[in-house]
PDB file of N, CA and C in Angstrom:
ATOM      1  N   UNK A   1       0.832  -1.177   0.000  1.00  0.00           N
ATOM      2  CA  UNK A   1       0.000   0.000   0.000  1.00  0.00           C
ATOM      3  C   UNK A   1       0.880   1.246   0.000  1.00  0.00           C
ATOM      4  N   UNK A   2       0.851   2.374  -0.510  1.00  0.00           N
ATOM      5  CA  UNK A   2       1.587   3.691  -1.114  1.00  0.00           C
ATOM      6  C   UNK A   2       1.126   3.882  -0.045  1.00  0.00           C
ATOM      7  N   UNK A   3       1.720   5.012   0.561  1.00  0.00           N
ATOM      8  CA  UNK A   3       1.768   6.123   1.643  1.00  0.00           C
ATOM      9  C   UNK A   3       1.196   7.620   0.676  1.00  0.00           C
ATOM     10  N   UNK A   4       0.989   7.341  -0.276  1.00  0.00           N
ATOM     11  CA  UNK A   4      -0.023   8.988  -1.214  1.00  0.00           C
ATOM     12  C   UNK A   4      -1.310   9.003  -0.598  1.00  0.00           C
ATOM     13  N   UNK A   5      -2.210   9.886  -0.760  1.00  0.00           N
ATOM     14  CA  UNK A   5      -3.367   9.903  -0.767  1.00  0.00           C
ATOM     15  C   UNK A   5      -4.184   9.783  -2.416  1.00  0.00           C
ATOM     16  N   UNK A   6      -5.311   9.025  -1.872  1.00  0.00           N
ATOM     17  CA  UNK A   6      -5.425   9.010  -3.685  1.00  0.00           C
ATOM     18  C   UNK A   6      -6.050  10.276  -3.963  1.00  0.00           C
ATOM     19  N   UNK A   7      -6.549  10.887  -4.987  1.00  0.00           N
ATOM     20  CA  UNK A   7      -6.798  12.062  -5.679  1.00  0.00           C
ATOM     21  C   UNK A   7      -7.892  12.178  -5.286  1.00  0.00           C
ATOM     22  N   UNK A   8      -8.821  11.497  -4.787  1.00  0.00           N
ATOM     23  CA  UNK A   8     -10.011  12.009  -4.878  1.00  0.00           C
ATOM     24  C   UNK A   8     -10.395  12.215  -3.225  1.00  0.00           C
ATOM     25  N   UNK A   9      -9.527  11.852  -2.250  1.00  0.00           N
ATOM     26  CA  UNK A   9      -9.609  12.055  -1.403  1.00  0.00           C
ATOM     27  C   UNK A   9      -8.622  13.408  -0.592  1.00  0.00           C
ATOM     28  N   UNK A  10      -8.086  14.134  -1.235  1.00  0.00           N
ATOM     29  CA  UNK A  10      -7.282  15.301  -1.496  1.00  0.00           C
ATOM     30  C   UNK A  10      -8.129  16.520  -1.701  1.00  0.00           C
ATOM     31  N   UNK A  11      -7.662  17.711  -0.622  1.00  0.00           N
ATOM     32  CA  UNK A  11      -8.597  18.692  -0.978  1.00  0.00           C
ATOM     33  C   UNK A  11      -7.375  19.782  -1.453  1.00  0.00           C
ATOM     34  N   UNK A  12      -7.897  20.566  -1.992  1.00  0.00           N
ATOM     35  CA  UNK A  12      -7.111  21.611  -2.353  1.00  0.00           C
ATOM     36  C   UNK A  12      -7.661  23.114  -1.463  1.00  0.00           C
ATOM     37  N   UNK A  13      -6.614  23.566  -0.969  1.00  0.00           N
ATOM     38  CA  UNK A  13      -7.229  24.918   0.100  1.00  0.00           C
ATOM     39  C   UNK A  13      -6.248  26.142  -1.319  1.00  0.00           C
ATOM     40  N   UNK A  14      -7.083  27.165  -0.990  1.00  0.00           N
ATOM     41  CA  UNK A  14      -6.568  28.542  -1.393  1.00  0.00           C
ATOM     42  C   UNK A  14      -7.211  29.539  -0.582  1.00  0.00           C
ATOM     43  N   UNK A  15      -6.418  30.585  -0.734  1.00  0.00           N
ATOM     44  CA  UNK A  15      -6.978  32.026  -0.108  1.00  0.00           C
ATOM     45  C   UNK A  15      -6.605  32.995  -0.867  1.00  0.00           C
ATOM     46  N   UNK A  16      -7.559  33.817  -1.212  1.00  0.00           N
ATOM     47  CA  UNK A  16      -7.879  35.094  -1.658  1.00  0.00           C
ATOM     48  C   UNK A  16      -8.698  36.197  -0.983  1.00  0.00           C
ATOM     49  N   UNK A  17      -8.792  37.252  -1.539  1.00  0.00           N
ATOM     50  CA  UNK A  17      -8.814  38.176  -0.863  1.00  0.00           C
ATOM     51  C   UNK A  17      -7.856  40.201  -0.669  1.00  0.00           C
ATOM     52  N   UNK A  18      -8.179  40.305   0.707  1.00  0.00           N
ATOM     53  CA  UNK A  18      -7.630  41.568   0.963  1.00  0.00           C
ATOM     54  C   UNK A  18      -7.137  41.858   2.552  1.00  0.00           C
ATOM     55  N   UNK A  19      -6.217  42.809   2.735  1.00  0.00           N
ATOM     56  CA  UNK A  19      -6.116  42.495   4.220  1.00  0.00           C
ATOM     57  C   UNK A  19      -7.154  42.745   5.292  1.00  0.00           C
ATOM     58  N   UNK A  20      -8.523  43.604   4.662  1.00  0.00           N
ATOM     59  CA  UNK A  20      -9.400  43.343   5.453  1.00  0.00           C
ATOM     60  C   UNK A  20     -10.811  42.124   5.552  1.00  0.00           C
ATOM     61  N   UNK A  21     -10.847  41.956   4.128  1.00  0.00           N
ATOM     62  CA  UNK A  21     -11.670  40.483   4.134  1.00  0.00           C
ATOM     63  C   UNK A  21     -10.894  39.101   3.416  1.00  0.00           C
ATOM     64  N   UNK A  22     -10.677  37.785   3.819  1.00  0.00           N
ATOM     65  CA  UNK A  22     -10.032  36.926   3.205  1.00  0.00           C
ATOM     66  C   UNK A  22     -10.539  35.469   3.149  1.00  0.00           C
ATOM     67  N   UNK A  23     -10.573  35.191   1.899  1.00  0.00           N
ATOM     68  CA  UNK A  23     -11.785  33.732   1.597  1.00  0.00           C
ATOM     69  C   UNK A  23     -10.675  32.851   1.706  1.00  0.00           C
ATOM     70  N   UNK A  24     -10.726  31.834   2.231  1.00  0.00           N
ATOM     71  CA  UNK A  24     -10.372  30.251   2.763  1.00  0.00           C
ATOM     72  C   UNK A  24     -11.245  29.342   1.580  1.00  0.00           C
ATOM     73  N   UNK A  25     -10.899  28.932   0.339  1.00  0.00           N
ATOM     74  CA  UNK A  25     -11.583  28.446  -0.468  1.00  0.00           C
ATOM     75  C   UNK A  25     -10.841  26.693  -0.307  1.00  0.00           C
ATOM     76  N   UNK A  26     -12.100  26.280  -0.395  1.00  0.00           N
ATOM     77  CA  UNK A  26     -11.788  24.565   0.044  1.00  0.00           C
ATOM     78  C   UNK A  26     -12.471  23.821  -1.268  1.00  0.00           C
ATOM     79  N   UNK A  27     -11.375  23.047  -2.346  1.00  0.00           N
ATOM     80  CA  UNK A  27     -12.117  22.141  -2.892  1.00  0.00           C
ATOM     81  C   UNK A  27     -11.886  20.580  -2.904  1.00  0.00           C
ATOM     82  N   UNK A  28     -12.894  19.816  -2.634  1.00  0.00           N
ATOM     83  CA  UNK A  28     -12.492  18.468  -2.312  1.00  0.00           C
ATOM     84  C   UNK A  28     -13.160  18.369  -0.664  1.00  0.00           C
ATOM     85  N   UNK A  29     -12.635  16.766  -0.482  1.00  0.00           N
ATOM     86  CA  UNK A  29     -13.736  16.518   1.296  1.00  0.00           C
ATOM     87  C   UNK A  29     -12.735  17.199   1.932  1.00  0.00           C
ATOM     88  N   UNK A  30     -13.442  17.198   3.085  1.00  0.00           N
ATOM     89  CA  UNK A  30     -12.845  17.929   4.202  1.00  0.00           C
ATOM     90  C   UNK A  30     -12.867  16.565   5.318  1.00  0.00           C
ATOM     91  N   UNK A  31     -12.210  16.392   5.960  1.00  0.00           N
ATOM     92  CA  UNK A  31     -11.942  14.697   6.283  1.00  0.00           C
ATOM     93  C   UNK A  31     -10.813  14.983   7.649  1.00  0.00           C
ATOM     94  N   UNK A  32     -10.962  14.124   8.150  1.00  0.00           N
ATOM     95  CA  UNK A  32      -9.607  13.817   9.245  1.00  0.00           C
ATOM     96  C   UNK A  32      -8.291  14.007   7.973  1.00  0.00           C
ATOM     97  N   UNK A  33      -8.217  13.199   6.670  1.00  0.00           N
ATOM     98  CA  UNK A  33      -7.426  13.004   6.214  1.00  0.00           C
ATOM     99  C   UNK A  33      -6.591  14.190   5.566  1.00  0.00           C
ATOM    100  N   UNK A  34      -7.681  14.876   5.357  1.00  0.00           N
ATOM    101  CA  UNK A  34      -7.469  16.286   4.620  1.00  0.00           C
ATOM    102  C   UNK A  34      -7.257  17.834   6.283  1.00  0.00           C
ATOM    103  N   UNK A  35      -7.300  17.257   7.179  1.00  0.00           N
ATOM    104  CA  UNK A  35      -7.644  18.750   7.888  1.00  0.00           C
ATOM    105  C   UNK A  35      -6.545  19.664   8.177  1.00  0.00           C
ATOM    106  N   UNK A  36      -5.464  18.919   8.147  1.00  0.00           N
ATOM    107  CA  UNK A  36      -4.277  19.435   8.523  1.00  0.00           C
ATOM    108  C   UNK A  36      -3.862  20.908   8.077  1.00  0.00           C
ATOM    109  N   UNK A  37      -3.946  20.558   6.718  1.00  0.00           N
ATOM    110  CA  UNK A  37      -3.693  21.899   5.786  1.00  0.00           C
ATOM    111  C   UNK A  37      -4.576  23.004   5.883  1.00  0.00           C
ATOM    112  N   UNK A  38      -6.228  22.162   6.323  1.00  0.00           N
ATOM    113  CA  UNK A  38      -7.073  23.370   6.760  1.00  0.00           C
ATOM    114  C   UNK A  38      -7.003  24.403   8.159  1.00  0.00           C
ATOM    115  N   UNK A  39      -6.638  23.041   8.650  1.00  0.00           N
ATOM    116  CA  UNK A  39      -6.226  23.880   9.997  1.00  0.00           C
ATOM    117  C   UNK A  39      -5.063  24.993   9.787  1.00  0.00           C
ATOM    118  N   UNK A  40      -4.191  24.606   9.140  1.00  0.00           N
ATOM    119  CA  UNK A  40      -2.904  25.725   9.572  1.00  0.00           C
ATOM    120  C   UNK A  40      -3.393  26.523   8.305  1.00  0.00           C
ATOM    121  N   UNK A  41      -4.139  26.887   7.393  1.00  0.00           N
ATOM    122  CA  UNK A  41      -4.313  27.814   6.967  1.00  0.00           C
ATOM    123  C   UNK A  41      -5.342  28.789   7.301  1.00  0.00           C
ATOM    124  N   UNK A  42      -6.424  28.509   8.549  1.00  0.00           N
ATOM    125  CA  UNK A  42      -6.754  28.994   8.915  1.00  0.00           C
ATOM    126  C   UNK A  42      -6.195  29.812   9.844  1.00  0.00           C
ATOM    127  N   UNK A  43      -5.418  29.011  10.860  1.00  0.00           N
ATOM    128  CA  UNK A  43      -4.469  29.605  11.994  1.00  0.00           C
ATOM    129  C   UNK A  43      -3.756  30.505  11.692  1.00  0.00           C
ATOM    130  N   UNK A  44      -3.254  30.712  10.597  1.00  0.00           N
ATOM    131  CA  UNK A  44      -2.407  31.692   9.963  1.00  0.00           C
ATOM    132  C   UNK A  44      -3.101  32.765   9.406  1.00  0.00           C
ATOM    133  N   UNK A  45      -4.433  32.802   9.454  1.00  0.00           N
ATOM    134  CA  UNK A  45      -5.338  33.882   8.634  1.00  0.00           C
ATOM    135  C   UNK A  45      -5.310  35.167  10.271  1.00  0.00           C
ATOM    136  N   UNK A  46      -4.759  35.880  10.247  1.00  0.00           N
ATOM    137  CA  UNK A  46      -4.922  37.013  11.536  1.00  0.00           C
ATOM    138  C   UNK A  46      -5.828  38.312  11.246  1.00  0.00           C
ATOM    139  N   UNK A  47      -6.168  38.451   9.777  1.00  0.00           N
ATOM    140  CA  UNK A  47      -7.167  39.584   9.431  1.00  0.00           C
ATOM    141  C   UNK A  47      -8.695  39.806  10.177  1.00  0.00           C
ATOM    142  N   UNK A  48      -9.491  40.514  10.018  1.00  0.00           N
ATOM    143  CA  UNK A  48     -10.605  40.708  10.877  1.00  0.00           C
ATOM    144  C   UNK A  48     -11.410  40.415  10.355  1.00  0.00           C
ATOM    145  N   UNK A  49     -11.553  39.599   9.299  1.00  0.00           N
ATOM    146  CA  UNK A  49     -12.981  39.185   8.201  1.00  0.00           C
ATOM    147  C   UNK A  49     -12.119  37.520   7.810  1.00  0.00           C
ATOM    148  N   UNK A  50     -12.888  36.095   7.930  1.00  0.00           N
ATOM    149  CA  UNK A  50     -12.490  35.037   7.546  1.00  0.00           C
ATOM    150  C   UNK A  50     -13.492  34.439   7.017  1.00  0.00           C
ATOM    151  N   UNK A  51     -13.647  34.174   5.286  1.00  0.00           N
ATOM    152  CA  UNK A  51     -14.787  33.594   5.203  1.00  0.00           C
ATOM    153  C   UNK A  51     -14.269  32.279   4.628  1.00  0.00           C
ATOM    154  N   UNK A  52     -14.560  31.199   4.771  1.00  0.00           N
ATOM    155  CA  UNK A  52     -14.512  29.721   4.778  1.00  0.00           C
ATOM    156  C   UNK A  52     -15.527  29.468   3.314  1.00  0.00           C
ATOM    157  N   UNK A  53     -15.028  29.294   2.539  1.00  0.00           N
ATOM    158  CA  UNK A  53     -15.935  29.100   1.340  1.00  0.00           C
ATOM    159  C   UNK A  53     -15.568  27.488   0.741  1.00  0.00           C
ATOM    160  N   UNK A  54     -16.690  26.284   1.369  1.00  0.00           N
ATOM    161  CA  UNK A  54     -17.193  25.055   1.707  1.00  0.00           C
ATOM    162  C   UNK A  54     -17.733  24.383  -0.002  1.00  0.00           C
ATOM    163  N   UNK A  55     -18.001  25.469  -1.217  1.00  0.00           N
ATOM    164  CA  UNK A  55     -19.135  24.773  -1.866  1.00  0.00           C
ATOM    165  C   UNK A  55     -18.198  24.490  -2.663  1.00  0.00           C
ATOM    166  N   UNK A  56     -17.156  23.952  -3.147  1.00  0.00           N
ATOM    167  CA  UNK A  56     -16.657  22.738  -3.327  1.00  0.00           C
ATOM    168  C   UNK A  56     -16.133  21.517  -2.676  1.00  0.00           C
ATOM    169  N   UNK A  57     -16.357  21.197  -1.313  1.00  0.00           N
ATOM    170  CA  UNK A  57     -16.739  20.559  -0.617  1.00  0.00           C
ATOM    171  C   UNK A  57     -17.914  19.200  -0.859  1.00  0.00           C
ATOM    172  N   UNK A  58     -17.519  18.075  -0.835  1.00  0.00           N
ATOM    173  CA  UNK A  58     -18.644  17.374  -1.806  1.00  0.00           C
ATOM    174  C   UNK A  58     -19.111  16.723  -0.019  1.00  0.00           C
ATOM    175  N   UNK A  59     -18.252  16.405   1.199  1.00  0.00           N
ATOM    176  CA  UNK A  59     -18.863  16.405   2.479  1.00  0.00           C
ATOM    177  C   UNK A  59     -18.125  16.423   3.378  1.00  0.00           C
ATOM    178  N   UNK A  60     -18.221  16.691   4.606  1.00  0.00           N
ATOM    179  CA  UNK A  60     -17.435  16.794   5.456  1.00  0.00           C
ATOM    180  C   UNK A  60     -17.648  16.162   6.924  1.00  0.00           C
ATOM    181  N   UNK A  61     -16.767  15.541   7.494  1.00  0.00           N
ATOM    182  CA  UNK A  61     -17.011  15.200   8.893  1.00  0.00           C
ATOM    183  C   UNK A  61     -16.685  15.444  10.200  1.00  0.00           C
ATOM    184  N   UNK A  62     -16.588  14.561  11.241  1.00  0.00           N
ATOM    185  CA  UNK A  62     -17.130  15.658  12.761  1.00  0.00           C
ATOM    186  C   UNK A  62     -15.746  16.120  12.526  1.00  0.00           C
ATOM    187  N   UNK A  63     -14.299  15.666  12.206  1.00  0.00           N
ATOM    188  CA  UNK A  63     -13.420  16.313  13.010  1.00  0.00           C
ATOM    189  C   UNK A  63     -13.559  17.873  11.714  1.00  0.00           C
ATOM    190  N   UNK A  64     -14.257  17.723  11.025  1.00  0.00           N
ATOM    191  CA  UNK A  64     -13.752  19.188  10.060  1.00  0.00           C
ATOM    192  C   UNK A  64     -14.779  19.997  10.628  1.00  0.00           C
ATOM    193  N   UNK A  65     -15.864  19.309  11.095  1.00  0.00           N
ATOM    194  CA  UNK A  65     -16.889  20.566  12.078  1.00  0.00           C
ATOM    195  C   UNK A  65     -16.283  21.042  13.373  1.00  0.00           C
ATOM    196  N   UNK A  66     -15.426  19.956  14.217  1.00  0.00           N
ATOM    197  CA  UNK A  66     -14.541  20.194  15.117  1.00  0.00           C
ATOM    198  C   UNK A  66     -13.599  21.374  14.573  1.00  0.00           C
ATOM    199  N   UNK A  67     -13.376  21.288  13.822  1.00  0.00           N
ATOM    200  CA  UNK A  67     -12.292  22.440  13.464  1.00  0.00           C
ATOM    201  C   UNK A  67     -12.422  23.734  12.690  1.00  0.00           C
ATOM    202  N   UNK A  68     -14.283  23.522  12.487  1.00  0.00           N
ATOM    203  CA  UNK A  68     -14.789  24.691  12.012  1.00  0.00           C
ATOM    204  C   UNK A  68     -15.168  25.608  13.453  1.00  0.00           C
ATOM    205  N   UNK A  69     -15.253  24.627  13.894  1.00  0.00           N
ATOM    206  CA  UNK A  69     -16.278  25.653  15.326  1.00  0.00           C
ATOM    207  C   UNK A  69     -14.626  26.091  16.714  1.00  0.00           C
ATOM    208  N   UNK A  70     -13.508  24.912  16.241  1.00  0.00           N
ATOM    209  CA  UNK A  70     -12.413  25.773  16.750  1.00  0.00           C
ATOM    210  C   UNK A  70     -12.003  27.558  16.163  1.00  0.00           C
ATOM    211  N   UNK A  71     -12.416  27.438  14.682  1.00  0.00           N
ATOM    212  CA  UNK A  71     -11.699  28.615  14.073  1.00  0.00           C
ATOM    213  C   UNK A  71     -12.607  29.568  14.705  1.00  0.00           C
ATOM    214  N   UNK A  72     -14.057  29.604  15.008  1.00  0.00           N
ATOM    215  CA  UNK A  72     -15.183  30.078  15.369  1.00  0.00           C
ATOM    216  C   UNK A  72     -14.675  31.215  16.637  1.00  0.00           C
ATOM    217  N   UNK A  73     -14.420  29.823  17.801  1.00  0.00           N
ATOM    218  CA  UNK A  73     -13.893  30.319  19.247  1.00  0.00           C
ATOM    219  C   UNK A  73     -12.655  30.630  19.229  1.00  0.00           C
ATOM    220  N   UNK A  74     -11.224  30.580  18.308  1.00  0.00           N
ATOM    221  CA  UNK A  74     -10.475  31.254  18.085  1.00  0.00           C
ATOM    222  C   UNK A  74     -10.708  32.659  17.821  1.00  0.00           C
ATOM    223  N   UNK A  75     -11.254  33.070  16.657  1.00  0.00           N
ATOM    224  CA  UNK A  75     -11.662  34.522  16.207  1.00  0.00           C
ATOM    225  C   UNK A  75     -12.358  34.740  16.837  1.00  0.00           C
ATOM    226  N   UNK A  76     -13.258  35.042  17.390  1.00  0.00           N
ATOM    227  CA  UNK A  76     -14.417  35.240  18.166  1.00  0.00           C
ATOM    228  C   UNK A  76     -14.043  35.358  19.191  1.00  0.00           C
ATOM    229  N   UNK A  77     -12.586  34.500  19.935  1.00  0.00           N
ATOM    230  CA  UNK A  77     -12.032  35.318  21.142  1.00  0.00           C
ATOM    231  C   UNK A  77     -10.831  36.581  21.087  1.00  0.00           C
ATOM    232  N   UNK A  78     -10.419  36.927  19.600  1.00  0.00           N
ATOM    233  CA  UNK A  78      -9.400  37.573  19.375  1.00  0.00           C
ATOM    234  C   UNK A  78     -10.391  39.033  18.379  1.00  0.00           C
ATOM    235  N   UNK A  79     -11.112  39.166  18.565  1.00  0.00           N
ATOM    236  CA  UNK A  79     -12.364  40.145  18.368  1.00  0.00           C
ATOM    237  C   UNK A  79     -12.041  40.135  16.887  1.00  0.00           C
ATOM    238  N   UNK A  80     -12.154  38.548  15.767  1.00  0.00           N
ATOM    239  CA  UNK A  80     -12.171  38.659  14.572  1.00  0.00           C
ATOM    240  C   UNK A  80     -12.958  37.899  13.966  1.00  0.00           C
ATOM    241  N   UNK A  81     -13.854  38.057  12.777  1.00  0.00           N
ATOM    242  CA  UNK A  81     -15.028  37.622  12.643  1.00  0.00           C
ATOM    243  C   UNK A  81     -14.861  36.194  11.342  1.00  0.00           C
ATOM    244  N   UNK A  82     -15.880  35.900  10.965  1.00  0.00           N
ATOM    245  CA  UNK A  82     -15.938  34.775  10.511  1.00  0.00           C
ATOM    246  C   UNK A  82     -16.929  34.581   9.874  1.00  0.00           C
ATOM    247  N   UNK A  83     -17.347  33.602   8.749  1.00  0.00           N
ATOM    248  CA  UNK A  83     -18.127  33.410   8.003  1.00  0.00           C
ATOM    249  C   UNK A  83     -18.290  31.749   7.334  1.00  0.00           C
ATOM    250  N   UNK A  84     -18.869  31.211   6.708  1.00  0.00           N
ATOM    251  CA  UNK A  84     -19.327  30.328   6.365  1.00  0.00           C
ATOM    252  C   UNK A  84     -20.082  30.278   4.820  1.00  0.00           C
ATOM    253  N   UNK A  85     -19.487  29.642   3.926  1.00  0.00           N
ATOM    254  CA  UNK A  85     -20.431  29.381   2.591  1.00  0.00           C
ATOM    255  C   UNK A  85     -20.310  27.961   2.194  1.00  0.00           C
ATOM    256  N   UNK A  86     -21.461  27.376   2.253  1.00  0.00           N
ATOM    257  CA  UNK A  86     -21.688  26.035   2.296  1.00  0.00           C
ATOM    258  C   UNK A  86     -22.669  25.730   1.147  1.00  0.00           C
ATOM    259  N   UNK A  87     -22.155  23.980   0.645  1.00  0.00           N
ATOM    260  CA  UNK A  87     -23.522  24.057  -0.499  1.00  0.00           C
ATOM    261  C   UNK A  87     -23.976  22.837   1.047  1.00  0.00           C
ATOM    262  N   UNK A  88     -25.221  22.413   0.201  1.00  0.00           N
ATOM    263  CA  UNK A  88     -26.761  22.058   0.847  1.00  0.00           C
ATOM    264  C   UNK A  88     -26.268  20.693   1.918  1.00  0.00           C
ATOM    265  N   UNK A  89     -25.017  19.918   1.344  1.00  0.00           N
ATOM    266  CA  UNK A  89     -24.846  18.520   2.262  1.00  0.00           C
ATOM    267  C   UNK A  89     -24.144  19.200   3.260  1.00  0.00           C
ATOM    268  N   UNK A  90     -23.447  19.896   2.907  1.00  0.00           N
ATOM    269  CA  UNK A  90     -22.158  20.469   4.263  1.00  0.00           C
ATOM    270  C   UNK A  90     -23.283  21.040   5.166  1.00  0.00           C
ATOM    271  N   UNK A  91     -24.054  21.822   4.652  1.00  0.00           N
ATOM    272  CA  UNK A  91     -24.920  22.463   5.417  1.00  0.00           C
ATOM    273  C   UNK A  91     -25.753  21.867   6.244  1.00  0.00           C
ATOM    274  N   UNK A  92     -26.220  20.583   5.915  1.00  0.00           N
ATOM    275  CA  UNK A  92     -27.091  19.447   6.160  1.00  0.00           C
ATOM    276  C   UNK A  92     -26.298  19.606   7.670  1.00  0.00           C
ATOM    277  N   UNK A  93     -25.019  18.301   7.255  1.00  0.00           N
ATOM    278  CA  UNK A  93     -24.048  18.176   8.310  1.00  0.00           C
ATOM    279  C   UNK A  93     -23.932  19.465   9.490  1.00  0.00           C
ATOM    280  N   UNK A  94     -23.940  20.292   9.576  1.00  0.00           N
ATOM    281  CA  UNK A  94     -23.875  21.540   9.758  1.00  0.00           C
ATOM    282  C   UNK A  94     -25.110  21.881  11.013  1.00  0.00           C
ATOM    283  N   UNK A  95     -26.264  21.592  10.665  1.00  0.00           N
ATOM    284  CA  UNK A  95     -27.728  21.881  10.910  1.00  0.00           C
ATOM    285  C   UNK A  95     -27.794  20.601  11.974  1.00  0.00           C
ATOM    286  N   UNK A  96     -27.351  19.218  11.558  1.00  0.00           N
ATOM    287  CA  UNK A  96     -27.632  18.329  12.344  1.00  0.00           C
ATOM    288  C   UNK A  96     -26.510  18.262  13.897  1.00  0.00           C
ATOM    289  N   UNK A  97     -25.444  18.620  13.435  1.00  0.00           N
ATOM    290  CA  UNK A  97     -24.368  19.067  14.854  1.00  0.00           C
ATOM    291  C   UNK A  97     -24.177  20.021  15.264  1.00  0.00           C
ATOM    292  N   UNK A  98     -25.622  20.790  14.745  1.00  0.00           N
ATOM    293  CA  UNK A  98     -25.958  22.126  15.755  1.00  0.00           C
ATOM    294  C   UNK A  98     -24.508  23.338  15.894  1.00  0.00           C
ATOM    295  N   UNK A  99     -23.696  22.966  14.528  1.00  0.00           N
ATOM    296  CA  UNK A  99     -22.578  23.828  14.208  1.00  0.00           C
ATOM    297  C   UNK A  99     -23.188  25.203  13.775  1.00  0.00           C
ATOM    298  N   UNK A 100     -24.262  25.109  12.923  1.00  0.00           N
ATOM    299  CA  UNK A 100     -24.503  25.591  12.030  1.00  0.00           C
ATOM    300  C   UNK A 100     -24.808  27.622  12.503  1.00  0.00           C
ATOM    301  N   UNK A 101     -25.712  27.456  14.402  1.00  0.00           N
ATOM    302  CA  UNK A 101     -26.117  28.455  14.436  1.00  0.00           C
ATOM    303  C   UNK A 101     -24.859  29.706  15.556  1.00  0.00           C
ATOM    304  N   UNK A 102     -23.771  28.629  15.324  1.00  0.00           N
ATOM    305  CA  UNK A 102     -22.732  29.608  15.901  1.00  0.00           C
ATOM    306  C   UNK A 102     -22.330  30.738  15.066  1.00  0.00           C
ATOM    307  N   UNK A 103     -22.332  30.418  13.694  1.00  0.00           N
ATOM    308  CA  UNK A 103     -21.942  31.792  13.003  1.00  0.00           C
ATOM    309  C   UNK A 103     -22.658  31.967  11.676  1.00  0.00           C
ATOM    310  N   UNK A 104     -22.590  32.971  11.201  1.00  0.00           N
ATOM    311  CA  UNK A 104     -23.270  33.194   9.961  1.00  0.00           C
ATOM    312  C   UNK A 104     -23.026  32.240   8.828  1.00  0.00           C
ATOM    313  N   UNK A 105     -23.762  31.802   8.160  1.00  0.00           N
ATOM    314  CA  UNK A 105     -23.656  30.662   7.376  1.00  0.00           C
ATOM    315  C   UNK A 105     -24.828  31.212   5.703  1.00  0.00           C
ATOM    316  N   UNK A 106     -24.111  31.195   5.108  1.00  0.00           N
ATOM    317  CA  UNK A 106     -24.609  31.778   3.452  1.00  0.00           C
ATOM    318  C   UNK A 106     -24.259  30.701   1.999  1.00  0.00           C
ATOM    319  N   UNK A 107     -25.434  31.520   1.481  1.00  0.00           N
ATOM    320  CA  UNK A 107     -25.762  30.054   0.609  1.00  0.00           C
ATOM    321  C   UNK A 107     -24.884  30.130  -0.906  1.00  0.00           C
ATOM    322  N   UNK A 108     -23.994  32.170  -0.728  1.00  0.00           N
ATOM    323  CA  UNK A 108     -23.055  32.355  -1.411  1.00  0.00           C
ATOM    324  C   UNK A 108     -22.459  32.937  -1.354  1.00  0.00           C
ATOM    325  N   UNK A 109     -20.930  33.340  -1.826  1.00  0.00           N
ATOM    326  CA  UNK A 109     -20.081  34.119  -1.676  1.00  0.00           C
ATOM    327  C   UNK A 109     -20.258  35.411  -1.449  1.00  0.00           C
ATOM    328  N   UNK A 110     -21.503  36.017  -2.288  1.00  0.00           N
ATOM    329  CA  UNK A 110     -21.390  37.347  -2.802  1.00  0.00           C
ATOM    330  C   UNK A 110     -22.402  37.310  -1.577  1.00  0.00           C
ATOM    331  N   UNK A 111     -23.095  36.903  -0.667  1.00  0.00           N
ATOM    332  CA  UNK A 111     -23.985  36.908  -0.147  1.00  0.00           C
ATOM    333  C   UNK A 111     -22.799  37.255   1.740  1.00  0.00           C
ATOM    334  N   UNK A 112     -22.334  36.504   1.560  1.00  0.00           N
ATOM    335  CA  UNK A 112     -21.423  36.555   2.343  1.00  0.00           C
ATOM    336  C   UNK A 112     -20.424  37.546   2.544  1.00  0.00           C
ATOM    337  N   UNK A 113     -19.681  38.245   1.378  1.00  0.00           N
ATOM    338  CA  UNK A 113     -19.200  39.523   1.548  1.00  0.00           C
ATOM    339  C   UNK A 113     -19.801  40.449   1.756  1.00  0.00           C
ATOM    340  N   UNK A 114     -21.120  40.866   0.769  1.00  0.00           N
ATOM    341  CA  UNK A 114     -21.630  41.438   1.411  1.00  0.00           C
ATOM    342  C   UNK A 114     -22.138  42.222   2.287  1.00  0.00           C
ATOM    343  N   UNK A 115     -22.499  41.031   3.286  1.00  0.00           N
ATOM    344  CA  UNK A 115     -23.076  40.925   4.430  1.00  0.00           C
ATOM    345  C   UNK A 115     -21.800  42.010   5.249  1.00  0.00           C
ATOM    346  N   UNK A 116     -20.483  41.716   5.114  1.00  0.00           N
ATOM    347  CA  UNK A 116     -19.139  42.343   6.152  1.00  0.00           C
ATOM    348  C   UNK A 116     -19.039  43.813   5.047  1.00  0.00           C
ATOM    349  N   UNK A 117     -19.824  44.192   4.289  1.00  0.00           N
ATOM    350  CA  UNK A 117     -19.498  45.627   3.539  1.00  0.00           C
ATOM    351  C   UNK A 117     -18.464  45.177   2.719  1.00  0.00           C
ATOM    352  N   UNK A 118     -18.250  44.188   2.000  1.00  0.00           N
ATOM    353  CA  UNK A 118     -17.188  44.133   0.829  1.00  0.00           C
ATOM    354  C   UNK A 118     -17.828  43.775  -0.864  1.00  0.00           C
TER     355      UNK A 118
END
């Protein structure tokens, strides 16, 4: 057995943005297998606007909700805000582990900037 991950279980993270609002774009699952990279690219985001943009995301599980609702109580104790764009399964997931009503959660990007004046 290879020590790779196969391709389809591989997410790809990017960030874009500005130094006052900055998207965390996730494509692929979000998984124990995959969180690592999510985590430290979140940890490294220190700006005052973080939006997490989920809808290439095909699903995700507890430890990536675990580590959505860490980034949550991270920012949220360092007076920096946060956001959420999810398509309909993440959201599902989301709604059922009662993640969902800790922070603002939008059904799109533009809906989501927005919302912070960008």
């Amino acid at each position: 057995m290879s020590g790779t991950i196969p391709e389809e279980a591989r997410a790809i993270i990017s960030l874009s943005g500005d130094d006052r609002l900055r998207v965390l774009t996730v494509e692929g699952p979000l998984t124990l297998s995959t969180l690592f990279p999510f985590q430290e690219a979140w940890r490294a985001e220190k700006g005052p606007v973080l939006i997490f943009d989920l809808m290439g995301v095909p699903y995700a599980d507890s430890s990536a909700m675990g580590s959505i609702v860490n980034a949550h109580v991270s920012r949220q104790n360092s007076g920096r805000k946060m956001a959420v764009v999810a398509q309909e399964r993440v959201r599902k997931v989301m709604g059922i582990t009662n993640v969902a009503s800790l922070f603002p959660l939008f059904h799109t990007l533009e809906e989501a900037k927005s919302s912070f004046g960008s």
